[in-house]
C-alpha atoms as a PDB file:
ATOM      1  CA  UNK A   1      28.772  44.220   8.854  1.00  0.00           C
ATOM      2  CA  UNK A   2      27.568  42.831   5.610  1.00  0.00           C
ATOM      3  CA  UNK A   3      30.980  41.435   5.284  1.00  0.00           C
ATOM      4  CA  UNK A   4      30.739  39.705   8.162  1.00  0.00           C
ATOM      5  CA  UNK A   5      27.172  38.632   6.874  1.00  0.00           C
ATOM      6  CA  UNK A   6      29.139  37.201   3.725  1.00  0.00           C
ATOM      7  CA  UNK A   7      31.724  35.536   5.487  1.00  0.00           C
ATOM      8  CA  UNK A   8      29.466  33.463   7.512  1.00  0.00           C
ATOM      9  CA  UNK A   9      27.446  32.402   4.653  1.00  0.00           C
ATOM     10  CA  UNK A  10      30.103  31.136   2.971  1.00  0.00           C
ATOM     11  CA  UNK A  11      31.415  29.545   6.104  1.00  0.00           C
ATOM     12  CA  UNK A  12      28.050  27.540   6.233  1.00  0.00           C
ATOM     13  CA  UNK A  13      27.956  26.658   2.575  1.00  0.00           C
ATOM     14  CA  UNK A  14      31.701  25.000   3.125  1.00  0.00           C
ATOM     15  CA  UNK A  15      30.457  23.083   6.018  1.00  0.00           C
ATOM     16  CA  UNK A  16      27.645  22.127   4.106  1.00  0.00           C
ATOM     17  CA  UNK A  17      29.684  20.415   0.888  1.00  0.00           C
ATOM     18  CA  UNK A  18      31.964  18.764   3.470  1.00  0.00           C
ATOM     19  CA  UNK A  19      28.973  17.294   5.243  1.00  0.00           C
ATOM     20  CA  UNK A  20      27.434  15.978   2.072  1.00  0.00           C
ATOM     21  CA  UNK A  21      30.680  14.578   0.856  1.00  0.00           C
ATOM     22  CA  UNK A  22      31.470  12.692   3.984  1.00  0.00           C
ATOM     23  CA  UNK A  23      27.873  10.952   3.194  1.00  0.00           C
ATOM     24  CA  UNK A  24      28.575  10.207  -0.206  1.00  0.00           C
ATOM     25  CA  UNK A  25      31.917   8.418   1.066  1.00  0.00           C
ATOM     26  CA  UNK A  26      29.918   6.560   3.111  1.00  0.00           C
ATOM     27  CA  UNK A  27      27.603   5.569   0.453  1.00  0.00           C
ATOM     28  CA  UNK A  28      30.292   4.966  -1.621  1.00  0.00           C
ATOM     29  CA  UNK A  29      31.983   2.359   0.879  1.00  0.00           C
ATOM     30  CA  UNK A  30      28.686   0.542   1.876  1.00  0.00           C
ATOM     31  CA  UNK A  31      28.231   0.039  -2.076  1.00  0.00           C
ATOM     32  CA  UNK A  32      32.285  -1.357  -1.891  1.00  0.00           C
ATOM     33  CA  UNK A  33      31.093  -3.602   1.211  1.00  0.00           C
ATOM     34  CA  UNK A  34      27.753  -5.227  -0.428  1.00  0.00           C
ATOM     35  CA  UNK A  35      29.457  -5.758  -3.815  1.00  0.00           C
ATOM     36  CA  UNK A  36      32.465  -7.532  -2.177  1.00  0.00           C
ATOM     37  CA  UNK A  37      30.079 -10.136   0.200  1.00  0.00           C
ATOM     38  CA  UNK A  38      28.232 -10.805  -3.158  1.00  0.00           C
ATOM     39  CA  UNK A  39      31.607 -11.716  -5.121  1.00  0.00           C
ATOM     40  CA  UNK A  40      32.757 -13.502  -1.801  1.00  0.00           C
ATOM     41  CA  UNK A  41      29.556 -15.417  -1.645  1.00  0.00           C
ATOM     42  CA  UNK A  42      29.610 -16.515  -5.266  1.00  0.00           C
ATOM     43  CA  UNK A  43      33.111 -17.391  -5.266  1.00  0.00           C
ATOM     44  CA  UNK A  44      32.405 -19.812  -2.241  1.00  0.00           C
ATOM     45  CA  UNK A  45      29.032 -21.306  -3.554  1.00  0.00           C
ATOM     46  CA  UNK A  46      31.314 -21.959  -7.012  1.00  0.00           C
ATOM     47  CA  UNK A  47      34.100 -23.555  -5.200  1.00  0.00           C
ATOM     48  CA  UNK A  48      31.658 -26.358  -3.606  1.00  0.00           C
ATOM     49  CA  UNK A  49      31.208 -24.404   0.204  1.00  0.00           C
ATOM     50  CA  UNK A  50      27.244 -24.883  -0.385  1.00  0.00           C
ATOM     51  CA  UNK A  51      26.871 -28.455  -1.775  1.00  0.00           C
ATOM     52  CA  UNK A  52      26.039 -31.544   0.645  1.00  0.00           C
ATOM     53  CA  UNK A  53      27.491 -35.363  -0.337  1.00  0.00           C
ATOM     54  CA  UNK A  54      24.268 -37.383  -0.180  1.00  0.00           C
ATOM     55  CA  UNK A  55      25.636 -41.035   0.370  1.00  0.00           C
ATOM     56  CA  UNK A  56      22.238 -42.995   0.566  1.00  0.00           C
ATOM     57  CA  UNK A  57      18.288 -42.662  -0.551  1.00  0.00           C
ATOM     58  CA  UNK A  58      17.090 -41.922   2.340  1.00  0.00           C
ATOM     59  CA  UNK A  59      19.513 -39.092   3.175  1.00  0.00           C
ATOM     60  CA  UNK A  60      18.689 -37.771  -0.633  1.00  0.00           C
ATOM     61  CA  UNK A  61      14.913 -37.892  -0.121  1.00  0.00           C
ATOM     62  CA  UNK A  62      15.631 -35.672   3.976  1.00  0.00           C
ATOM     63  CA  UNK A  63      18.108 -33.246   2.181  1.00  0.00           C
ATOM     64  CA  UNK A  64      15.229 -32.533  -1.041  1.00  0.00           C
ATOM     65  CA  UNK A  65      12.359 -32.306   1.744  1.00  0.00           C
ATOM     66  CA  UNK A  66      14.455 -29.810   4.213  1.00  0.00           C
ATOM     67  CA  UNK A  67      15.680 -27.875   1.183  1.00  0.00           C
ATOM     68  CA  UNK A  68      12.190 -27.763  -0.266  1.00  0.00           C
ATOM     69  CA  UNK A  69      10.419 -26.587   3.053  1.00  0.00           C
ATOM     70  CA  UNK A  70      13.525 -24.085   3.819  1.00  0.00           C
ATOM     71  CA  UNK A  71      12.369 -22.451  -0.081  1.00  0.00           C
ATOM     72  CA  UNK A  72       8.812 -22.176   1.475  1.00  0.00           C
ATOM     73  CA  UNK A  73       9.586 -20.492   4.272  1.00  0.00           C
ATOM     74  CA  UNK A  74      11.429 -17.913   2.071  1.00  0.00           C
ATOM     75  CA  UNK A  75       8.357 -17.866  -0.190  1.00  0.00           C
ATOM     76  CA  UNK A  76       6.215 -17.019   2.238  1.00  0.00           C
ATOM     77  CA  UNK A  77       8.172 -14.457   3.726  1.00  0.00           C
ATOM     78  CA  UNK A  78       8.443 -12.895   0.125  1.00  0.00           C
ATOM     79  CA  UNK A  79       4.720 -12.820  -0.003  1.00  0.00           C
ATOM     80  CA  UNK A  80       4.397 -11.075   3.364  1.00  0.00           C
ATOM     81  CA  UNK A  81       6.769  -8.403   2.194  1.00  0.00           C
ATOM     82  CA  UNK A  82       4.915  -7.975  -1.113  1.00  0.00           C
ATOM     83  CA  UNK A  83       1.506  -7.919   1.162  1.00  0.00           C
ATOM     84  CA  UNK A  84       3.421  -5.042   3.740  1.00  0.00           C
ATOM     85  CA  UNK A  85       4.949  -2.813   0.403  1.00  0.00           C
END
């Protein structure tokens, strides 16, 4: 009886490391997955993918004023997470 005690203890314990190392594969390959869309990104901001041709003034002075309210909005998101943590 206390054998059987024992054997089902150590049954649980093995379930318990494979559980735990099926997370940590999974932690491992979300890491892989973030660090390869942040390479990706950079590689296509550095090859040009981001940048606009501005041709005229006037197209200059629309692309500075979207970009500028477009880095507001973000602000002010930032400060409504800061205001939530």
């Amino acid at each position: 009886m206390v054998k059987d005690l024992y054997d089902k203890l150590i049954e649980e314990e093995k379930g318990e490391e494979r559980g735990g190392s099926k997370k940590l594969l999974a932690l491992a390959v979300i890491v892989i997955i973030i660090i390869a869309g942040v390479v990706i990104s950079i590689f296509y901001f550095g090859v040009g993918g981001g940048t606009e041709n501005v041709i005229n003034e006037e197209q200059a002075a629309d692309t500075l004023s979207d970009m500028g309210n477009e880095l507001s909005g973000i602000s002010n998101d930032l400060k409504d997470i800061e205001n939530i943590l």
